[in-house]
C-alpha atoms as a PDB file:
ATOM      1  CA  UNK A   1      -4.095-127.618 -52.516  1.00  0.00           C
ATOM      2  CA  UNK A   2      -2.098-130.508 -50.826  1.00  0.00           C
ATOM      3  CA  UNK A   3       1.591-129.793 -50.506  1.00  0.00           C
ATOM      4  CA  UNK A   4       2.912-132.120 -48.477  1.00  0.00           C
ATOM      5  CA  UNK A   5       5.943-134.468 -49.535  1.00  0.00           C
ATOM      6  CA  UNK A   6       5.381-138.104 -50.756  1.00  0.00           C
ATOM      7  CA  UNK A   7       7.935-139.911 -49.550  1.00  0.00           C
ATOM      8  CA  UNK A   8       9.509-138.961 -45.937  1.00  0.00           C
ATOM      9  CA  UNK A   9      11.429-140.724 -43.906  1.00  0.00           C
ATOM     10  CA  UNK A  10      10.451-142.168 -40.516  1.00  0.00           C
ATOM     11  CA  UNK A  11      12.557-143.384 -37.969  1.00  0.00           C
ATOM     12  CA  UNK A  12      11.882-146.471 -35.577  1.00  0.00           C
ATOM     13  CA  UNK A  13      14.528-147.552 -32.361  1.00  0.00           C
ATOM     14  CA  UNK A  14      15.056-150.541 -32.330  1.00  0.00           C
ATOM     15  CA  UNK A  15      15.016-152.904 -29.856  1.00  0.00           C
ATOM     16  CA  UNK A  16      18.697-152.694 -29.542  1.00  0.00           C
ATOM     17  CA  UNK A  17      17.876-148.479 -28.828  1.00  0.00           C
ATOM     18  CA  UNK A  18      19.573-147.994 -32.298  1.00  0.00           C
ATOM     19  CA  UNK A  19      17.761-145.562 -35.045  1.00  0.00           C
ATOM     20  CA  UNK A  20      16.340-147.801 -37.783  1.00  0.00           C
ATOM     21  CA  UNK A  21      14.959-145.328 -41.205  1.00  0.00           C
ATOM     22  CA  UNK A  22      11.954-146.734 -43.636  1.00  0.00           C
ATOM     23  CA  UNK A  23      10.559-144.927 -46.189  1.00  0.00           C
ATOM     24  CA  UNK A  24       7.131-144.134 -46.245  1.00  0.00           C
ATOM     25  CA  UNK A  25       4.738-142.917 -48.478  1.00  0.00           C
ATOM     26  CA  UNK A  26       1.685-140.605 -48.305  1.00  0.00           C
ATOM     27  CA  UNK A  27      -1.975-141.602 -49.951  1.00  0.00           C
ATOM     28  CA  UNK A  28      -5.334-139.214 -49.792  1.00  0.00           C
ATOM     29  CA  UNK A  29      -7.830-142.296 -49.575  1.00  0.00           C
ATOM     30  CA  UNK A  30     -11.278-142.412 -50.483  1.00  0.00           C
ATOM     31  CA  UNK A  31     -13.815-145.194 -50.727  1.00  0.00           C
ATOM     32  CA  UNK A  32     -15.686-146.429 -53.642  1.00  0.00           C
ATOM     33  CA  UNK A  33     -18.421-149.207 -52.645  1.00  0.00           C
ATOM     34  CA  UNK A  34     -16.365-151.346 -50.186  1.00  0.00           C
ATOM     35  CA  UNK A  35     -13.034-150.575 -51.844  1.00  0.00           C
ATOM     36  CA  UNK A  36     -10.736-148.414 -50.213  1.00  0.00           C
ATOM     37  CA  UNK A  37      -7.884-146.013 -52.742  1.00  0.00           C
ATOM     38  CA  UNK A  38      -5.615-144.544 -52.139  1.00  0.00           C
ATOM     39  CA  UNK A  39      -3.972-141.449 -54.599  1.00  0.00           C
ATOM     40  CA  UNK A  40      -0.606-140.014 -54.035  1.00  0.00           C
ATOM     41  CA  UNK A  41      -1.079-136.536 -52.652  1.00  0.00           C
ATOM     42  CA  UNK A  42       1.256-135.242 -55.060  1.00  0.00           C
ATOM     43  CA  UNK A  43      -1.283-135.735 -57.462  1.00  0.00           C
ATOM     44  CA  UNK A  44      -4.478-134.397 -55.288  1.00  0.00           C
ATOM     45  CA  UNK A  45      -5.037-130.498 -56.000  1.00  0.00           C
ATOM     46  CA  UNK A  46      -8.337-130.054 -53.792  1.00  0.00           C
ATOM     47  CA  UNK A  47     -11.084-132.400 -52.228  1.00  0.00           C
ATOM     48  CA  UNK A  48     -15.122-130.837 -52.989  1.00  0.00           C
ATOM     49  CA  UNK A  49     -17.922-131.471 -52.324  1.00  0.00           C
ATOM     50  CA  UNK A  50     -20.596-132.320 -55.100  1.00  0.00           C
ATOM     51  CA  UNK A  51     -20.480-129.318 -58.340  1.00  0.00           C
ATOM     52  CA  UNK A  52     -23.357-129.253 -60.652  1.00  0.00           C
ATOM     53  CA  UNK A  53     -22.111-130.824 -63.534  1.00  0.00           C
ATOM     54  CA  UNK A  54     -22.833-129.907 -67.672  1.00  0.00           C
ATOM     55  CA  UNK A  55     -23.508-133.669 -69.287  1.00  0.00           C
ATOM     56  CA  UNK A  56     -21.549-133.876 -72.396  1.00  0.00           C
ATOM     57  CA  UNK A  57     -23.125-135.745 -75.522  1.00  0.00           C
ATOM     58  CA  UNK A  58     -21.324-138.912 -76.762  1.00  0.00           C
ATOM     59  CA  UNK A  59     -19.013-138.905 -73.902  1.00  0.00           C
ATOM     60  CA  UNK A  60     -17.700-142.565 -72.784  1.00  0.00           C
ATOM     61  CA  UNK A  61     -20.086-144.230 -70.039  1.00  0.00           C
ATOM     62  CA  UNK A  62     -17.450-143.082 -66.987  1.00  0.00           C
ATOM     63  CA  UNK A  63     -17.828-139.814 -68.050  1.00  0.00           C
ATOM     64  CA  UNK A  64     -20.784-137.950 -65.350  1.00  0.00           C
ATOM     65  CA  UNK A  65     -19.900-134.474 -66.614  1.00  0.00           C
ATOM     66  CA  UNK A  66     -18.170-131.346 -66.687  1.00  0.00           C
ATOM     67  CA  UNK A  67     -17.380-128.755 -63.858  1.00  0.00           C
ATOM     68  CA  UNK A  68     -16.503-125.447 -63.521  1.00  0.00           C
ATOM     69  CA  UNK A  69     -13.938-125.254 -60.822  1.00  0.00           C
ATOM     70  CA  UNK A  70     -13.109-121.279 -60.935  1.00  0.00           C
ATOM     71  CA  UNK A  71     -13.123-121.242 -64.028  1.00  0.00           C
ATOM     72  CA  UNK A  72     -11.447-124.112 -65.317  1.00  0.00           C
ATOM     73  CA  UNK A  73     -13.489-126.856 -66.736  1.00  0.00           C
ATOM     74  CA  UNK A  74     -12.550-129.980 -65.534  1.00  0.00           C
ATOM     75  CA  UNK A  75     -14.447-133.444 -66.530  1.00  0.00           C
ATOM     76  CA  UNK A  76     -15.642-135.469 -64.010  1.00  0.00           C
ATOM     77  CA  UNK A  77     -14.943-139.347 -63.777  1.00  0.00           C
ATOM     78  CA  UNK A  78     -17.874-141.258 -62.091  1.00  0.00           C
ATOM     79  CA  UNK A  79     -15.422-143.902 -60.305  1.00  0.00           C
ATOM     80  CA  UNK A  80     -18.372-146.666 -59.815  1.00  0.00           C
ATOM     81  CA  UNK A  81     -18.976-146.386 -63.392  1.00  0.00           C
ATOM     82  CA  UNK A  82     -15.059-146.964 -64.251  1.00  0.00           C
ATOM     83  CA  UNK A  83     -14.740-149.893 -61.775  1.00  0.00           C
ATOM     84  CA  UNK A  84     -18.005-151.811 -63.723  1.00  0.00           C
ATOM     85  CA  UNK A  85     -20.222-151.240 -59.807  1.00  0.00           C
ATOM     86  CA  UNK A  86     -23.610-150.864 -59.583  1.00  0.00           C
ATOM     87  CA  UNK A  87     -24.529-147.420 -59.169  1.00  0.00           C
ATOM     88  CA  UNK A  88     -24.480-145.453 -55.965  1.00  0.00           C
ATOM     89  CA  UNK A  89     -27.855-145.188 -53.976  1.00  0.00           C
ATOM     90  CA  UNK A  90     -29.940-142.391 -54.765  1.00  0.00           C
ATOM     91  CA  UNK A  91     -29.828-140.228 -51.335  1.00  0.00           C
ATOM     92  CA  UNK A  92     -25.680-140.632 -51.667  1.00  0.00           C
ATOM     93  CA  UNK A  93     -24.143-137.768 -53.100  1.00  0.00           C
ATOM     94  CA  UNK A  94     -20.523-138.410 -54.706  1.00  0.00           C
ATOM     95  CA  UNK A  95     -17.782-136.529 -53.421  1.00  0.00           C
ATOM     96  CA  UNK A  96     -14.934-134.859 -55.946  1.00  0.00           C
ATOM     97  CA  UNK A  97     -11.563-135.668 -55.549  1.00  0.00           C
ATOM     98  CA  UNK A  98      -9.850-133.150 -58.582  1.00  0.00           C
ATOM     99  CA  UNK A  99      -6.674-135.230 -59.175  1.00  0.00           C
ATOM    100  CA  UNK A 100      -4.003-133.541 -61.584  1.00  0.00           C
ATOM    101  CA  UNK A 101      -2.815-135.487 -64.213  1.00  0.00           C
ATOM    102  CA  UNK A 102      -0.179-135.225 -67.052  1.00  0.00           C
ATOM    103  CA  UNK A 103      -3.254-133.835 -68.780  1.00  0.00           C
ATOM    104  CA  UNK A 104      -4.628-131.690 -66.485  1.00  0.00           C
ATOM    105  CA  UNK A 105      -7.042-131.691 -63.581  1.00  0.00           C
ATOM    106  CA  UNK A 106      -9.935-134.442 -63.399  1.00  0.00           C
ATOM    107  CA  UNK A 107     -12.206-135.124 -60.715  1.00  0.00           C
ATOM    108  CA  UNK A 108     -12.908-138.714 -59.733  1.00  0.00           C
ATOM    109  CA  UNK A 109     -16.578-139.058 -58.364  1.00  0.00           C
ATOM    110  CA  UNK A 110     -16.403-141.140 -54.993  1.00  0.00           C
ATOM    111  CA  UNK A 111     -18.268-142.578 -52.185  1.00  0.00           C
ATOM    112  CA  UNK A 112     -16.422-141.142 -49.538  1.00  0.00           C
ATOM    113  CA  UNK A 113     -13.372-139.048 -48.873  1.00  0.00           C
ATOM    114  CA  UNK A 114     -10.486-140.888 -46.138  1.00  0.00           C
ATOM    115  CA  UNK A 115      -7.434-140.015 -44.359  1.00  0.00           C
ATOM    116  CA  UNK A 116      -3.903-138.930 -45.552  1.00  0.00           C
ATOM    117  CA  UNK A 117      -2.175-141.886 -44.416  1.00  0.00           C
ATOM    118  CA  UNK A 118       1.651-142.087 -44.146  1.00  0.00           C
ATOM    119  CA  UNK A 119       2.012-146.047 -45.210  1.00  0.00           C
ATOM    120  CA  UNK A 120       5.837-147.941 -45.026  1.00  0.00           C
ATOM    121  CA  UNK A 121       6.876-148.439 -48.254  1.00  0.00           C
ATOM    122  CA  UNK A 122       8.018-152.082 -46.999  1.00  0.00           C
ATOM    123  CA  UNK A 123       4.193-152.826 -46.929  1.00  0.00           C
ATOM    124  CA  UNK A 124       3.515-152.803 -50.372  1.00  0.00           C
ATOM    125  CA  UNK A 125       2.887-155.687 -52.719  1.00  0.00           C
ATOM    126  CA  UNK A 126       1.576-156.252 -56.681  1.00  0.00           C
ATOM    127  CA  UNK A 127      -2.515-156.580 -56.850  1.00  0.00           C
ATOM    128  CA  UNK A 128      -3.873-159.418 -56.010  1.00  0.00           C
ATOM    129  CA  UNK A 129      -4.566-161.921 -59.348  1.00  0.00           C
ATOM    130  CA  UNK A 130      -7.921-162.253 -58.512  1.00  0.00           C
ATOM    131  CA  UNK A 131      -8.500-158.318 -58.507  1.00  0.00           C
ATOM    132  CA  UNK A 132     -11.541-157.907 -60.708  1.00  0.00           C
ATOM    133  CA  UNK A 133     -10.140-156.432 -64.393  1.00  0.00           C
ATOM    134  CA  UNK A 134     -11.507-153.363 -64.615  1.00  0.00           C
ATOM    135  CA  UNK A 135      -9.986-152.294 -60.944  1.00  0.00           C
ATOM    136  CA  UNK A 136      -6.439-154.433 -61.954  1.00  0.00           C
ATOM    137  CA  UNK A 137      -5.803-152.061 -64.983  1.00  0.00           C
ATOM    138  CA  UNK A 138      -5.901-148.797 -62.674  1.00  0.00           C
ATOM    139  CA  UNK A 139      -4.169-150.654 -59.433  1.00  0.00           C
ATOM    140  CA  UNK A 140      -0.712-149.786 -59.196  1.00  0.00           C
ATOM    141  CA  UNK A 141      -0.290-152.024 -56.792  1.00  0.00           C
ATOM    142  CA  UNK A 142      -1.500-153.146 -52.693  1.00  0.00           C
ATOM    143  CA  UNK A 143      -0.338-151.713 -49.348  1.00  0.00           C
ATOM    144  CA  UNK A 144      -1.716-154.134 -46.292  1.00  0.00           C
ATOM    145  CA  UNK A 145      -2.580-152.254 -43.435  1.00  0.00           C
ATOM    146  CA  UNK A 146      -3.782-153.310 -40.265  1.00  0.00           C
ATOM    147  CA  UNK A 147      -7.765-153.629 -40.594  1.00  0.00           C
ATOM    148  CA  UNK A 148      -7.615-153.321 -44.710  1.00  0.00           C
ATOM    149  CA  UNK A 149      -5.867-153.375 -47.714  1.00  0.00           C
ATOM    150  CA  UNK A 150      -5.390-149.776 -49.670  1.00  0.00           C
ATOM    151  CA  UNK A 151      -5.562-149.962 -53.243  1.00  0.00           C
ATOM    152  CA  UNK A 152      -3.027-147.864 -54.508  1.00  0.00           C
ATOM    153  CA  UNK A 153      -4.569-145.906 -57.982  1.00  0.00           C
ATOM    154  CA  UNK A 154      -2.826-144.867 -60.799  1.00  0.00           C
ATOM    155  CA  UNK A 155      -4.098-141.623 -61.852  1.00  0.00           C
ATOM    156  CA  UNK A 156      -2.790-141.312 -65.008  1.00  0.00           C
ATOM    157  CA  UNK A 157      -4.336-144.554 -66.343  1.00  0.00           C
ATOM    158  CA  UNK A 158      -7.595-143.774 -64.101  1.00  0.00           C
ATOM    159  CA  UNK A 159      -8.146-140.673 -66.102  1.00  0.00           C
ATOM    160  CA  UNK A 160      -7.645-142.425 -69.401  1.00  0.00           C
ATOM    161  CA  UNK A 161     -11.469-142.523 -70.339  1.00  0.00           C
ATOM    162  CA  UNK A 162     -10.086-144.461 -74.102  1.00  0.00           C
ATOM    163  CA  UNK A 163      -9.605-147.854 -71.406  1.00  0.00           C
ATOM    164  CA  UNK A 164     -12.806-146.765 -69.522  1.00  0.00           C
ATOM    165  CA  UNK A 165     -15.649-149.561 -68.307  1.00  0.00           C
ATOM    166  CA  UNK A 166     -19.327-148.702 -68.600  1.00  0.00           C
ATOM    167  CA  UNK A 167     -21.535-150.430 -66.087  1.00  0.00           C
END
C-alpha cells in the first residue's frame, strides 16, 4: 500500500541564496499505448502483476473481468478499451494498478507501470482541446514535464464504467 503524502513542499534557493517553497504533487504513472498517466498515490492501494480474471456476462465493453485480490473481488478496467485504442498485442500482458475509489477498489489494466514522480504544482495546465474525447472526460488536467506531458487521471470518473467507451 502507498502511503506517502500528496502534496509536500519543496524548497528551491534562489539566486539571491533566499529559500523559495512550491508545492508539489505526487503521481504513480503508468503508460497506456503512447500515453503516459499519472494517478494520485493517495488513491493507489497496490501495483500487480497480471490476476486471472472471472469474465462477467453483460458487463460494459471496458469491463476485462473480475479478481480476487485476498479475497476481495475487485473488477478490472481494461484501460485501452476505456480510452477507444486498439487492443494491446498479444505477447503483452497488462499490468494492474488497484486504484481505490469512493466505491471501492478497481484495477485499471495498463501497458506499463512508471515512476512516483514528485511534479510542481506550478506545472500544471487544463487538457489540451484537441485531447481525443474519450481520454478528455477522465483527464483532470496536464502537467508538462521535461521530455513529456503526464496526463493527470481522475479516478473516480475512470472507474465510472456508466460513461465507459468500447473499442
Amino acid at each position: 500500500m502507498v502511503t506517502m503524502a500528496t502534496d509536500t513542499v519543496v524548497q528551491n534557493h534562489g539566486s539571491n541564496g533566499t529559500a523559495q517553497k512550491q508545492k508539489a504533487r505526487q503521481f504513480a504513472t503508468f503508460f497506456v499505448a503512447d500515453l503516459f498517466f499519472g494517478v494520485d498515490v493517495l488513491h493507489v492501494q497496490e501495483v500487480l502483476r497480471f490476476q486471472q480474471m472471472t469474465g462477467v456476462p453483460q458487463a460494459p465493453e471496458v469491463v476485462e473481468g473480475l479478481i480476487n485480490l485476498r479475497g476481495q473481488i475487485v473488477i478490472a478496467i481494461d484501460m485501452r478499451r476505456r480510452l477507444g485504442l486498439p487492443p494491446r498485442p498479444g505477447d503483452q500482458t497488462p499490468m494492474n494498478m488497484v486504484v481505490r475509489t469512493d466505491d471501492g477498489a478497481v484495477s485499471l489494466l495498463v501497458d506499463e507501470i512508471g515512476d512516483v514522480l514528485d511534479v510542481d504544482s506550478a506545472a500544471f495546465a487544463r487538457p489540451p482541446e484537441n485531447l481525443d474525447p474519450a481520454a478528455r472526460e477522465i483527464i483532470r488536467g496536464v502537467y508538462r514535464l521535461k521530455d513529456r506531458l503526464l496526463l493527470v487521471l481522475d479516478a473516480d470518473r475512470t472507474v465510472d464504467v456508466s460513461t465507459g467507451r468500447a473499442a
